[in-house]
Protein backbone atom coordinates (compact mmCIF):
# COMPACT_ATOMS: atom_id res chain seq x y z
CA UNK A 1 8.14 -33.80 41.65
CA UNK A 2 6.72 -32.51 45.01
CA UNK A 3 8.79 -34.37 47.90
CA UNK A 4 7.82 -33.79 51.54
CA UNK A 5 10.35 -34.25 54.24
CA UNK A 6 8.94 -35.29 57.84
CA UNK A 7 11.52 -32.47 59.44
CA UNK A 8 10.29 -32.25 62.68
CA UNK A 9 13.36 -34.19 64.36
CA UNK A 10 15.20 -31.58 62.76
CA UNK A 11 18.10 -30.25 64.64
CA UNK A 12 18.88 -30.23 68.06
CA UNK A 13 15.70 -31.63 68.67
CA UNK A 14 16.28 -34.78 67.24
CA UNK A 15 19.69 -35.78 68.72
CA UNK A 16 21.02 -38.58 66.40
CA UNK A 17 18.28 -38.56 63.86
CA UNK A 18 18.00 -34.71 64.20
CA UNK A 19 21.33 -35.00 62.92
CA UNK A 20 20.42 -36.90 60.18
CA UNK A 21 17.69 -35.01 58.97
CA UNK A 22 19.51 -31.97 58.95
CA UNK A 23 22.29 -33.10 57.21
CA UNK A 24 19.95 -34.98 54.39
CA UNK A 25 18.14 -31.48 54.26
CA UNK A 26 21.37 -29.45 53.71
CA UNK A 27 23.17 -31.23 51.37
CA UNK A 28 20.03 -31.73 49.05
CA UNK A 29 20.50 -28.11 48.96
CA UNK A 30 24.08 -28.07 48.63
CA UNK A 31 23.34 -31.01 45.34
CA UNK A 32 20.13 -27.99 44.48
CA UNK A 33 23.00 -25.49 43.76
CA UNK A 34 25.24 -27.54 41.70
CA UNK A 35 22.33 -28.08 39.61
CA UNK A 36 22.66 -29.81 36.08
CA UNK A 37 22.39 -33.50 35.48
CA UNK A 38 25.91 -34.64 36.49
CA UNK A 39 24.56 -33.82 40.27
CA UNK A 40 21.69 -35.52 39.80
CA UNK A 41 19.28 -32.59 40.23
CA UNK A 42 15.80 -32.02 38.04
CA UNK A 43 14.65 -28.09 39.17
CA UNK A 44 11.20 -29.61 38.59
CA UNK A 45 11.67 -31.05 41.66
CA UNK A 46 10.21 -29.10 44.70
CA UNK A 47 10.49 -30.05 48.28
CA UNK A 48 8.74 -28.95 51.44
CA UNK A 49 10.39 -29.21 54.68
CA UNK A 50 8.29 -29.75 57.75
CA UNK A 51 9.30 -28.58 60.98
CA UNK A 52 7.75 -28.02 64.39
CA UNK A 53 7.69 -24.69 66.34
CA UNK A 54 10.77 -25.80 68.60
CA UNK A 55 12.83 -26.23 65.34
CA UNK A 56 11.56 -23.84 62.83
CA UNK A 57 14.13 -21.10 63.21
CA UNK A 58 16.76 -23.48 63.10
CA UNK A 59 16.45 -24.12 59.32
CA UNK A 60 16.52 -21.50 56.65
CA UNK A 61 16.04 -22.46 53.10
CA UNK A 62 18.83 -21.08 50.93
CA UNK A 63 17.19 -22.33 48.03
CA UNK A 64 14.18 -21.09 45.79
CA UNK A 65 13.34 -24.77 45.63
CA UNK A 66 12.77 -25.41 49.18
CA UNK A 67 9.92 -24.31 51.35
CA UNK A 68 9.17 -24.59 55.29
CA UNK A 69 5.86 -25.76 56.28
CA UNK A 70 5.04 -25.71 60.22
CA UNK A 71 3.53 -28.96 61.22
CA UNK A 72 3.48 -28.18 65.41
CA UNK A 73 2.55 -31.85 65.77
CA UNK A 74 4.15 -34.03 68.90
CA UNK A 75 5.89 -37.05 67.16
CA UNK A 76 4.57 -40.33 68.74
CA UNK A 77 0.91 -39.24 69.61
CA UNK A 78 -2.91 -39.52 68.48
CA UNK A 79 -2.32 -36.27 66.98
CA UNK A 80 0.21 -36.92 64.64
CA UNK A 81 -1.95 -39.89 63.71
CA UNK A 82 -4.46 -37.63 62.61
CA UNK A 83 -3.46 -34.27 61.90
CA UNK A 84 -0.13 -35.12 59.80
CA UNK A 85 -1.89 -36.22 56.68
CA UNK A 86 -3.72 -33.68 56.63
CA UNK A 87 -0.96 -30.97 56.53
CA UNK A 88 0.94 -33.34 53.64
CA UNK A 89 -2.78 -33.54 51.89
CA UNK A 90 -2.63 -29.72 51.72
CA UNK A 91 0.96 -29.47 50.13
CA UNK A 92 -0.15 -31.62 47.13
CA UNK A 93 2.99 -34.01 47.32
CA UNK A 94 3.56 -36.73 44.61
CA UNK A 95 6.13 -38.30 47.54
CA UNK A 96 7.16 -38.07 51.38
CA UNK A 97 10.32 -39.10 53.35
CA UNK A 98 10.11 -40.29 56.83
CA UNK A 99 13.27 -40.55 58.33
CA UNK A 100 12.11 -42.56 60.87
CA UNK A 101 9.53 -45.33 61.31
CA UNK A 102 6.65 -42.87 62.58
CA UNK A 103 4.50 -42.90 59.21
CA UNK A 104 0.90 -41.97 60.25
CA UNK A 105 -1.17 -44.94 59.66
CA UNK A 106 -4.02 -43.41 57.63
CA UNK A 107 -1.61 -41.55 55.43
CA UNK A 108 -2.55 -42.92 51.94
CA UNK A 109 0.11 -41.54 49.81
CA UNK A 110 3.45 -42.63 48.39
CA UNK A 111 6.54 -42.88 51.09
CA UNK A 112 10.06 -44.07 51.53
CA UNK A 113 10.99 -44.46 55.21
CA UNK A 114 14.20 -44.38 56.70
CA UNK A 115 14.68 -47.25 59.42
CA UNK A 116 17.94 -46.97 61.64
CA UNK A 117 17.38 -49.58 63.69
CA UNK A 118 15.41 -52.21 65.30
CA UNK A 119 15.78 -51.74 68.98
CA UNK A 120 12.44 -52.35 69.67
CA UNK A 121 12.28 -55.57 68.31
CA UNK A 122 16.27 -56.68 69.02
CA UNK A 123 16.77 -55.09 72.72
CA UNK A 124 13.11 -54.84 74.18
CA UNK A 125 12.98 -54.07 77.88
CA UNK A 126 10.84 -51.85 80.27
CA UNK A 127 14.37 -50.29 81.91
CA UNK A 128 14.73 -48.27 78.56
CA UNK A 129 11.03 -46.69 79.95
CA UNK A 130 10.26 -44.54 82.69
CA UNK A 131 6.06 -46.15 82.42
CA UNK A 132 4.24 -48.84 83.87
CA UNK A 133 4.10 -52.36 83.08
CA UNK A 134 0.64 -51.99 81.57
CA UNK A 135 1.52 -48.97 79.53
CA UNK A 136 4.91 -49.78 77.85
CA UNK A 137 3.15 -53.35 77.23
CA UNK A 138 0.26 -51.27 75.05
CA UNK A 139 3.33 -48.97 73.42
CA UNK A 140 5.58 -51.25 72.17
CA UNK A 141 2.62 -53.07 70.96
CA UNK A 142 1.52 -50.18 69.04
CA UNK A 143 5.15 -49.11 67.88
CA UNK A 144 5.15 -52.59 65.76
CA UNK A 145 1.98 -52.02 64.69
CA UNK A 146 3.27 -48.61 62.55
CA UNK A 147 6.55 -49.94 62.15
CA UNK A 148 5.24 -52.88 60.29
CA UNK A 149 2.72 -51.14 58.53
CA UNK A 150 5.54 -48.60 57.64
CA UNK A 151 7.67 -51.26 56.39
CA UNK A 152 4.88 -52.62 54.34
CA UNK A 153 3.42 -49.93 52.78
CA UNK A 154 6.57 -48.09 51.49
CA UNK A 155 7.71 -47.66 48.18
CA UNK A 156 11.46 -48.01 49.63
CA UNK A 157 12.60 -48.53 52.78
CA UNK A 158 16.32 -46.45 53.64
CA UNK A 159 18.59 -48.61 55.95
CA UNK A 160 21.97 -47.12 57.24
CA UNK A 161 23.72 -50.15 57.06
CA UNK A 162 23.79 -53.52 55.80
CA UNK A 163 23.42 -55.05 59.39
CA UNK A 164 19.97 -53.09 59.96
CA UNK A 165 18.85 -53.81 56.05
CA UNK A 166 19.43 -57.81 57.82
CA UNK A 167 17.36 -56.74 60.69
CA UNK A 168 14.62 -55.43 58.38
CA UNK A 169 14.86 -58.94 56.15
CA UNK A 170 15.02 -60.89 59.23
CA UNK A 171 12.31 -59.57 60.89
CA UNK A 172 9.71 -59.01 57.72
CA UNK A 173 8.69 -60.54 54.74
CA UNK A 174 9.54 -58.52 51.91
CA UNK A 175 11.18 -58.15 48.97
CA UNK A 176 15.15 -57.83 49.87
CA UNK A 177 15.40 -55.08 47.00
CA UNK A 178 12.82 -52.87 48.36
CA UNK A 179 15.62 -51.89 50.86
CA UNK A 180 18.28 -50.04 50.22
CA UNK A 181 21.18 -49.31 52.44
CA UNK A 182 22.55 -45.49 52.52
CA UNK A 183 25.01 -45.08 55.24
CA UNK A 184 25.05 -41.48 56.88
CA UNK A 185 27.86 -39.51 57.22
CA UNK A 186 30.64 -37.19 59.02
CA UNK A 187 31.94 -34.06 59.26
CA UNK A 188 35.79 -34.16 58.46
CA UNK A 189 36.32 -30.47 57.86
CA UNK A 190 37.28 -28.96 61.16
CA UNK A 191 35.38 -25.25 62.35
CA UNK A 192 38.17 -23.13 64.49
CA UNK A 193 37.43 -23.83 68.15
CA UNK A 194 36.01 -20.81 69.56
CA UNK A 195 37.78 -21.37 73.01
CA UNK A 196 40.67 -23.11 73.68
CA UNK A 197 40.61 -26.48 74.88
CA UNK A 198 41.51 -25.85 78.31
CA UNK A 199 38.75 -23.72 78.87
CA UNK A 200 36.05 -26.02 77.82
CA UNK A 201 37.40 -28.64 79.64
CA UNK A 202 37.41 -26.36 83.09
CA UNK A 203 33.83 -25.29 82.26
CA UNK A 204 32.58 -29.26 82.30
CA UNK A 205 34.99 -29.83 85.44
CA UNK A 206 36.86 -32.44 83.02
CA UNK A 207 40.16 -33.35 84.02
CA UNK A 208 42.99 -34.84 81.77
CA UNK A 209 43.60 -37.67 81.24
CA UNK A 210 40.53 -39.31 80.70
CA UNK A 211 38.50 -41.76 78.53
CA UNK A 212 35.24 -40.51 76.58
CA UNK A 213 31.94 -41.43 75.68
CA UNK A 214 29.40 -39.46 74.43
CA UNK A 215 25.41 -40.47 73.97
CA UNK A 216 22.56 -41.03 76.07
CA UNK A 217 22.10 -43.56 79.05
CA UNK A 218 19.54 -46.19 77.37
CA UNK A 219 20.42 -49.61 78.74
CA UNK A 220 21.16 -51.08 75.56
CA UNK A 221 24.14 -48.31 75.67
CA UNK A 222 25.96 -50.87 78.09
CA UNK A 223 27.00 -48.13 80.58
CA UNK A 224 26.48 -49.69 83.71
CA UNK A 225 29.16 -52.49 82.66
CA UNK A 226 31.50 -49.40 81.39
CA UNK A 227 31.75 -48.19 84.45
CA UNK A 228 32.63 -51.57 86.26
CA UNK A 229 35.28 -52.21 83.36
CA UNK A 230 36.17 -48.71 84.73
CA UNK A 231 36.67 -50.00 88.10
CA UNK A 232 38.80 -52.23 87.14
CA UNK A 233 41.64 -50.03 84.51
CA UNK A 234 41.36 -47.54 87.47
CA UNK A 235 43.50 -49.51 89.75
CA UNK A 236 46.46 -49.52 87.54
CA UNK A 237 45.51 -46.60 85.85
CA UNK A 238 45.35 -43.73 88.98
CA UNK A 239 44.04 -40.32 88.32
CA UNK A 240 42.38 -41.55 85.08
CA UNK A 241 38.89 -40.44 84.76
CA UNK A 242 35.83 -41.73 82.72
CA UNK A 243 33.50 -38.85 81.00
CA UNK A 244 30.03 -40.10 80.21
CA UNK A 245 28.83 -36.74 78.29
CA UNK A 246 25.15 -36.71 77.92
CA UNK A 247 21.80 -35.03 78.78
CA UNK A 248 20.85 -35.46 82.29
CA UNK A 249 17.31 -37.57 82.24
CA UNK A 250 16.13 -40.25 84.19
CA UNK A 251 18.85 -42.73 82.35
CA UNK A 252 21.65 -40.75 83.66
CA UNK A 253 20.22 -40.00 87.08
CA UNK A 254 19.80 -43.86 87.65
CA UNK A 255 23.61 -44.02 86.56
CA UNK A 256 24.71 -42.00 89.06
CA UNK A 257 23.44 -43.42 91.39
CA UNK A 258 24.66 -46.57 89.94
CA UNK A 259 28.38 -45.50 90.22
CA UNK A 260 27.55 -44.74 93.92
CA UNK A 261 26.49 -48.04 94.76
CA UNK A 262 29.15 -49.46 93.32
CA UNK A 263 31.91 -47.07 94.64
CA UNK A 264 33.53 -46.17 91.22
CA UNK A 265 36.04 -43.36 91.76
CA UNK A 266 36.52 -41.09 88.76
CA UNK A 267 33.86 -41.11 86.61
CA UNK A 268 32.73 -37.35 85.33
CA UNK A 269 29.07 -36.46 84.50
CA UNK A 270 30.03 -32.92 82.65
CA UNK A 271 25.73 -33.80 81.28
CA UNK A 272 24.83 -31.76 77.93
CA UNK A 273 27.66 -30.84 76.10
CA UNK A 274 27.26 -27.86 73.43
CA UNK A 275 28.07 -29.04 69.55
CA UNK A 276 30.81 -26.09 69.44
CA UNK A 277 32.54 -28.08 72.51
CA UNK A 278 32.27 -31.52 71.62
CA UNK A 279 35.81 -30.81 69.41
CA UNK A 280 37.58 -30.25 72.75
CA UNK A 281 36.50 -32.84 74.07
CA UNK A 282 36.95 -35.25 71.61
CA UNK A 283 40.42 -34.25 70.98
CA UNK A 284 41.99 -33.64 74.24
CA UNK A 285 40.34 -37.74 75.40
CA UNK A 286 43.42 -40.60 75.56
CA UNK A 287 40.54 -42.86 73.69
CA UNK A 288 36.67 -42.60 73.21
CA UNK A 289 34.85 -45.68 74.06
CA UNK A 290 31.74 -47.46 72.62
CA UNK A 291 30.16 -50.04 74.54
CA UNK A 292 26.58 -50.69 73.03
CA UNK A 293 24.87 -53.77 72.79
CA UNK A 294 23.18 -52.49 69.34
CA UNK A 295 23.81 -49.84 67.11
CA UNK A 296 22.34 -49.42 63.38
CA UNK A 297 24.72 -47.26 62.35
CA UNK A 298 27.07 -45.77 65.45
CA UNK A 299 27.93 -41.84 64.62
CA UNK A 300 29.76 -41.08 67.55
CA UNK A 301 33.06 -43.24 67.36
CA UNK A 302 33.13 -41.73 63.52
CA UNK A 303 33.08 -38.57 64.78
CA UNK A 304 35.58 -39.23 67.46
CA UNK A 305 37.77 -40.72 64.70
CA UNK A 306 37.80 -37.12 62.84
CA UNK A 307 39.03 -35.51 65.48
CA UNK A 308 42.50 -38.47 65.65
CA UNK A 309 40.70 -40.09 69.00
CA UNK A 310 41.62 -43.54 69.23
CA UNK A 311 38.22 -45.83 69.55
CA UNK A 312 37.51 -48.57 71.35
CA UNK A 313 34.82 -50.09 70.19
CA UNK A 314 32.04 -52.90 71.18
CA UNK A 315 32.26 -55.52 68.63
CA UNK A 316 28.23 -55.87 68.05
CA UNK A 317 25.49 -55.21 65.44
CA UNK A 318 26.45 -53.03 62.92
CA UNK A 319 30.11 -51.80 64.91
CA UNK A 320 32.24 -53.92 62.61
CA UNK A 321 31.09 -52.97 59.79
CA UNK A 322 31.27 -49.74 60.24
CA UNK A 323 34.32 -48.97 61.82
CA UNK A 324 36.24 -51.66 60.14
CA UNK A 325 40.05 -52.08 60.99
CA UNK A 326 39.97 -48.23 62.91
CA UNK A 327 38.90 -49.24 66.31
CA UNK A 328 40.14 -51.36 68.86
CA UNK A 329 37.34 -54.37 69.44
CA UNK A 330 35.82 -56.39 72.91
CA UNK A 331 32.66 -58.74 73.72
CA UNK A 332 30.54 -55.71 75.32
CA UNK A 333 28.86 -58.11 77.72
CA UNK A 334 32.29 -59.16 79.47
CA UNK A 335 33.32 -56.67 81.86
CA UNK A 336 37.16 -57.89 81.90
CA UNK A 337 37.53 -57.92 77.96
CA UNK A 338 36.24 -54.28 77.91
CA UNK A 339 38.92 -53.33 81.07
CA UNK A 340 41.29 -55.35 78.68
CA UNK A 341 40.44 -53.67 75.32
CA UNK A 342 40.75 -50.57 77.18
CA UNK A 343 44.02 -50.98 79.04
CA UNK A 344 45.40 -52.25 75.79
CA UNK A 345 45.29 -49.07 73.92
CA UNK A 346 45.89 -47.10 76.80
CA UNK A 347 49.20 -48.69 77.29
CA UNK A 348 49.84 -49.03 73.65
CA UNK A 349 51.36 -45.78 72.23
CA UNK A 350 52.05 -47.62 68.77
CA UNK A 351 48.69 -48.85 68.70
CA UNK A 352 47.14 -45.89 69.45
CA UNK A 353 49.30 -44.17 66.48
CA UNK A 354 48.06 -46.85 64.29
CA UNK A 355 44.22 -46.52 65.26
CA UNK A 356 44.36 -42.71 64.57
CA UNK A 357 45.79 -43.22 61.12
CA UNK A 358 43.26 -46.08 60.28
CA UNK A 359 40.60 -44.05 61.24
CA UNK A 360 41.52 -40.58 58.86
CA UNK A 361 41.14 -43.63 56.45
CA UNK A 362 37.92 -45.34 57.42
CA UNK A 363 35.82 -41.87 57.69
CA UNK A 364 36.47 -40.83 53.93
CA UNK A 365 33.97 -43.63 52.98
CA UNK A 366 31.51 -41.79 54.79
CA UNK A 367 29.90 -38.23 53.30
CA UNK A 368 26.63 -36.63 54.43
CA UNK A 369 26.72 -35.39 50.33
CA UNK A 370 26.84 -38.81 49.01
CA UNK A 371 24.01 -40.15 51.52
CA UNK A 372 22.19 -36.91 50.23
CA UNK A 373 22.40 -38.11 46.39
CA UNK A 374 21.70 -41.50 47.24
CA UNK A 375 18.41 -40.74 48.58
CA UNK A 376 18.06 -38.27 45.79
CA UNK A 377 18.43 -41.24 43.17
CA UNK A 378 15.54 -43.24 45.58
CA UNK A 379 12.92 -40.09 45.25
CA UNK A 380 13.72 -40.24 41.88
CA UNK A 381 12.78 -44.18 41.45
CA UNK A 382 9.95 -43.32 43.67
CA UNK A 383 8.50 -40.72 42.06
C-alpha cells in the first residue's frame, strides 16, 4: 500500500501537532525496522512523507521504505486547496493521513484524518484572532466548511481521546465506529541535560522557586485568570514567581500588558524556550500548572509529569481523563479555587510526594510507539 502523510506541520513548525506528526512519522519507522508480522508491518507498504521547505531538513528517512516529497504549500490557503492534490495525484497513493482537519476539498481520494479538537466549534471567539470582524466571520465559516466535509468524507476519523471522539459524535452525524480514539504519547526516557540547570535557568532570567506553565497565550488557555489566581498565592507566598514559557506573539504581548494593568508582581515571560531546555525547567518548577478551558488531549502536564513535576491541573474537557488521579484538580473559571488548588500543593509536601509518584504511573499508559501501531492497524483497515 502507498500511504501519504500530510507532514508539513512536521517539527518545530507545528508546535503541538508538529509534535505529533513527528513522533507518528518516527515510530512508524522505528515499527518499519522491527519488521515481521508480530509488529504489524507488511514491507509492501510504502509511505511518502510530505514536508514543506521550512521543515524538510528536519526529517531524514532512515528507512528504504520511506520517501520525502516537498509540497512548499502554506497550510490554510487557496493554494493548498488547489495545488495539494495535485502533488498526492502524482505520488500514486492508494491512502493519505491528515493529521489535522485541513483535507483539501477537491481531493478525491481515500483519507483518514486526525481531529484533536474542536475549538472552533466549543470555544469560538474573535480574541483568539488578530482580524477583523468581517474576516474571522468568513474564516471560521470556511474552517467548518472543510472540517465537516473532512469529517464526512473520511474513511476513519483519529481522535486523541475519548472526550474529543464525544465532540466529534456530538457535533456530527456519523457513524460512532468510524472514529477511533488513539491517544498520543510521551517521552519517558530522559536525554543528559547539556547544561546544568542553573545555567538555563539564568539564561531565561528564571528565578527559583516558581510555578510553570508552558504553551501559547490563546484565550481558551485561561491565562489571564492564572495570573489573578497568581495575585492572590503571592501574598502568602513572597518571592514566588509564575513562568508563562511561550513564543512571544500578539497573545503574549496582550498578556503583558495584562499583568501590568493589573499590577501582578512576579510573573516571568522567559518567551520561546529551546526543546533541550524545557527539562530544566520542568524539573527545577515547585508545580506546573494547567489552566485551559479545553484541551483534546493536553501534552504538556504529561510531559511535566516525566520529569516528577507535580501538576495542577484544570478539571475540563478531556483533563480528567487524561491525567487521571496524577494531578491536583480546580473549576478553571474560579479564580479562588485555582489560588486554592495551587496553594494546596504548594503547602502540601506529602501531597506533592504523592502526585509525583501517581504521575511515573499515569504516563506509562501513554507511548508515541503504541499510537504509531494503532494508526498502523487503521491504514491497514483503510487500505
Amino acid at each position: 500500500m502507498r500511504i501519504g502523510i500530510d507532514a508539513r506541520f512536521f517539527g518545530s513548525i507545528g508546535k503541538g501537532l508538529g509534535r505529533y506528526t513527528q513522533k507518528l512519522i518516527e515510530n512508524l519507522e522505528i515499527i518499519s525496522a522491527q519488521g515481521g508480522p508480530a509488529s504489524g508491518w507488511d514491507n509492501s507498504h510504502q509511505f511518502f512523507i510530505f514536508l514543506r521547505k521550512e521543515n524538510w531538513n528536519e526529517y531524514q528517512p532512515s528507512s528504504q521504505n520511506f520517501t520525502k516529497v516537498l509540497a512548499d504549500v502554506p497550510w490554510y490557503t487557496l493554494r493548498e486547496q488547489v495545488q495539494m492534490p495535485k502533488i498526492f495525484k502524482r505520488c500514486g497513493l492508494d491512502l493519505v493521513h491528515f493529521p489535522h482537519f485541513n483535507v483539501p476539498i477537491a481531493y478525491k481520494g481515500k483519507f483518514v484524518v486526525t481531529i484533536h479538537d474542536l475549538i472552533l466549534f466549543r470555544h469560538p471567539t474573535r480574541r483568539a484572532s488578530t482580524l477583523s470582524a468581517p474576516a474571522y466571520f468568513l474564516k471560521t465559516k470556511v474552517y467548518h466548511r472543510v472540517i465537516k466535509r473532512a469529517i464526512k468524507n473520511s474513511e476513519k476519523i483519529i481522535a486523541v481521546s475519548q472526550h474529543t471522539k464525544k465532540d466529534v459524535l456530538k457535533n456530527f452525524k456519523i457513524n460512532p465506529d468510524k472514529v477511533v480514539v488513539t491517544y498520543e504519547g510521551v517521552d519517558t526516557i530522559e536525554k543528559p541535560l547539556l547544561e546544568k540547570p542553573e545555567t538555563v535557568l539564568k539564561k531565561y532570567g528564571i528565578m527559583r522557586p516558581y510555578i510553570l506553565y508552558v504553551g501559547n497565550a490563546y484565550p481558551h488557555k485561561n491565562l489571564d485568570r492564572l495570573i489573578l489566581a497568581f495575585k492572590e498565592v503571592s501574598k502568602t507566598h513572597s518571592g514566588l514567581h509564575l513562568v508563562l514559557a511561550g513564543k512571544e506573539d500578539y497573545f503574549y504581548k496582550r498578556l503583558k500588558n495584562f499583568v501590568v494593568a493589573n499590577n501582578v508582581p512576579g510573573v516571568v515571560f522567559p518567551g520561546h524556550v529551546a526543546e533541550d531546555h524545557l527539562p530544566s525547567l520542568y524539573r527545577e518548577a515547585r508545580l506546573y500548572v494547567f489552566p485551559s478551558l479545553y484541551e483534546g488531549f493536553g501534552l504538556p502536564p504529561l510531559e511535566a509529569m516525566a520529569r516528577n513535576t507535580p501538576i495542577v491541573s484544570s478539571n475540563a474537557s478531556c483533563l480528567p481523563e487524561i491525567l487521571g488521579p496524577a494531578a491536583c484538580f480546580f473549576d478553571p473559571r474560579g479564580i479562588s479555587e485555582t489560588a486554592d488548588a495551587i496553594e494546596k500543593v504548594l503547602e502540601d509536601f506529602d501531597l506533592r510526594k504523592h502526585l509525583v509518584a501517581a504521575g511515573q504511573q499515569q504516563i506509562k499508559k501513554y507511548s508515541w510507539q503504541k499510537m504509531a501501531e494503532e494508526t498502523l492497524k487503521i491504514y491497514k483497515k483503510c487500505g
